[in-house]
Protein backbone atom coordinates (compact mmCIF):
# COMPACT_ATOMS: atom_id res chain seq x y z
CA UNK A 1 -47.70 -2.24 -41.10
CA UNK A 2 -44.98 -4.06 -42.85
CA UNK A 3 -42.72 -4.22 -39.64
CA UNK A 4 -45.86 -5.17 -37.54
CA UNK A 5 -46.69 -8.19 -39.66
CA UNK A 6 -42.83 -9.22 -39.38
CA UNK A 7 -43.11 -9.46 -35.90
CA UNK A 8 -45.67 -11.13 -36.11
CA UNK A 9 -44.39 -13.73 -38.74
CA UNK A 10 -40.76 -14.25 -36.43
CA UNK A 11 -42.95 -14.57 -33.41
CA UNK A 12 -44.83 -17.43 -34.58
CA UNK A 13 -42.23 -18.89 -36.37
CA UNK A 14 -40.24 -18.91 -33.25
CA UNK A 15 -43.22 -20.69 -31.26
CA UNK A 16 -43.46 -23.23 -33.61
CA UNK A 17 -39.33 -24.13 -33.94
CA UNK A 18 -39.86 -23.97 -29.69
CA UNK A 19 -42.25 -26.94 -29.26
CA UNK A 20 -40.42 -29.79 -30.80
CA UNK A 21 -37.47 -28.53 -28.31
CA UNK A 22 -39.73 -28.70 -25.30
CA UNK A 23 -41.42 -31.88 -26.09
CA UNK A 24 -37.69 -33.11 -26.22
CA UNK A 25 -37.19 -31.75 -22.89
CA UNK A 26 -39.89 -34.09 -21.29
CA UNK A 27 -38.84 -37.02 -24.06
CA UNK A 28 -35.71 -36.74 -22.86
CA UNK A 29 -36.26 -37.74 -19.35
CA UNK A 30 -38.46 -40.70 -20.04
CA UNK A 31 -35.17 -41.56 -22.30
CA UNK A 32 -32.50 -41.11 -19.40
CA UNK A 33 -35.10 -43.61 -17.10
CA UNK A 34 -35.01 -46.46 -19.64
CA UNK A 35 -31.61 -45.56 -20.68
CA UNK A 36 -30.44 -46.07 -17.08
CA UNK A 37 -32.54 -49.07 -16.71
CA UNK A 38 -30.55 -50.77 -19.16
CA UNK A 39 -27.32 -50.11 -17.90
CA UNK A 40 -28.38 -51.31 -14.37
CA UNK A 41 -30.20 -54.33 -15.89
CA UNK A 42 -26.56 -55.01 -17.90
CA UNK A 43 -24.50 -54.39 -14.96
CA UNK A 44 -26.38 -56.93 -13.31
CA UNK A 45 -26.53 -59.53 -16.02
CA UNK A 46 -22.58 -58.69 -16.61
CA UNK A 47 -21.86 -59.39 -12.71
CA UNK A 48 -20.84 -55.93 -12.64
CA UNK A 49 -23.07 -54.56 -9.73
CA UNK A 50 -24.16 -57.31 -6.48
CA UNK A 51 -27.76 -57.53 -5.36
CA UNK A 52 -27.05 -54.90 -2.84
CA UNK A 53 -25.38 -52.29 -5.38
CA UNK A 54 -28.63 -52.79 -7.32
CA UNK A 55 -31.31 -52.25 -4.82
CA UNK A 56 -29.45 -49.42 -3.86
CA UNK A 57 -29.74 -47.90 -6.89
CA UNK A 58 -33.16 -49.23 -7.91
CA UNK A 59 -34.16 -47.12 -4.30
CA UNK A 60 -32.70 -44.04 -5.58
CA UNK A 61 -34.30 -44.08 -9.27
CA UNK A 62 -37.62 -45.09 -7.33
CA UNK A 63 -37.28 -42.17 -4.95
CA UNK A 64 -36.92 -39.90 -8.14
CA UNK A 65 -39.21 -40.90 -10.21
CA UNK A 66 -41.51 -40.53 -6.92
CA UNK A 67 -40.63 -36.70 -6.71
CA UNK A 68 -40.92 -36.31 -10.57
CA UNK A 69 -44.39 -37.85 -9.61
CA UNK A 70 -44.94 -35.31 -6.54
CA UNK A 71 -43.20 -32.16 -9.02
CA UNK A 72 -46.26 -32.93 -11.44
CA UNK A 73 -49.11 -33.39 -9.23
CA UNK A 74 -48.13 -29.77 -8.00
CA UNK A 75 -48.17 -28.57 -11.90
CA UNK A 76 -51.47 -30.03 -13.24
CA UNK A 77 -49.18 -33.15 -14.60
CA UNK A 78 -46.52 -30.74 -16.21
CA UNK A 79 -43.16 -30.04 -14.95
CA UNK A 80 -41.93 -26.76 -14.73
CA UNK A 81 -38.50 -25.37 -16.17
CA UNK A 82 -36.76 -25.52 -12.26
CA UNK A 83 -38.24 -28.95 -12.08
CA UNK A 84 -36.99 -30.25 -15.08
CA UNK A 85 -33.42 -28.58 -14.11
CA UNK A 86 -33.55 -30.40 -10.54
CA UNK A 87 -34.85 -33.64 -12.20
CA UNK A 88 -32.08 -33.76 -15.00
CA UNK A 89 -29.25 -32.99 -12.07
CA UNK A 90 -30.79 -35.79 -9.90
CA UNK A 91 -30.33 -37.99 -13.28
CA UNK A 92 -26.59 -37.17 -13.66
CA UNK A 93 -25.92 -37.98 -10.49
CA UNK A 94 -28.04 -40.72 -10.43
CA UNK A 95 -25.83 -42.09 -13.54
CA UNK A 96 -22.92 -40.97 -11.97
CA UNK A 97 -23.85 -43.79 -8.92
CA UNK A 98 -24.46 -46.43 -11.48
CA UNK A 99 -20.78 -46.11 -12.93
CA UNK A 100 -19.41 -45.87 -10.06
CA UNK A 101 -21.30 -49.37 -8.67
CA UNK A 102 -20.59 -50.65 -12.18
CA UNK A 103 -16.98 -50.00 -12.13
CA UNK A 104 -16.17 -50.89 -8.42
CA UNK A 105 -13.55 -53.59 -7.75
CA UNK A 106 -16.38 -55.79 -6.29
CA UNK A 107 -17.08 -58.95 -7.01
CA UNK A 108 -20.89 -60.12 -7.36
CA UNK A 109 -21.10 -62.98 -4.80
């Protein structure tokens, strides 16, 4: 009896420490959109990425947030565990493409 109500005690203990982590998960990639907004929106005030450079980009973080759109509608408005994983990959490389328009040897004309 003793072991059963154990169980049950670390199982519901580890539930609860597990939803602050997966409400981070989906926090988190609301965070990386603004986050990246403001880099774009400095790189722009800076001179450091042309009007080009930044539509460019602005029509890849539109195309994303498009399929994190389309990824939800599939999942009653929840993203699954693959989609976050494809999601957060498409965000590094996303923010890979901002540095590297950022730290070009263009000049804003």
């Amino acid at each position: 009896m003793k072991t059963t109500l154990k169980s049950i005690l670390l199982c519901a203990t580890t539930a609860a420490l597990m939803l602050p982590a997966m409400a981070q998960t989906s926090q988190s990639i609301n965070e990386r959109k603004e986050n990246q907004q403001d880099r774009i929106a400095n790189g722009v005030q800076s001179g450091e990425l042309t009007a080009k450079e930044t539509q460019h980009i602005e029509k890849k973080e539109a195309d994303l947030n498009q399929e994190e759109r389309d990824m939800r509608k599939l999942d009653n408005g929840h993203l699954t565990a693959a989609d976050k994983a494809t999601l957060n990959q498409q965000q590094n490389q996303l923010s890979k493409d901002i540095y590297k328009q950022k730290h070009d040897a263009q000049i804003a004309k």
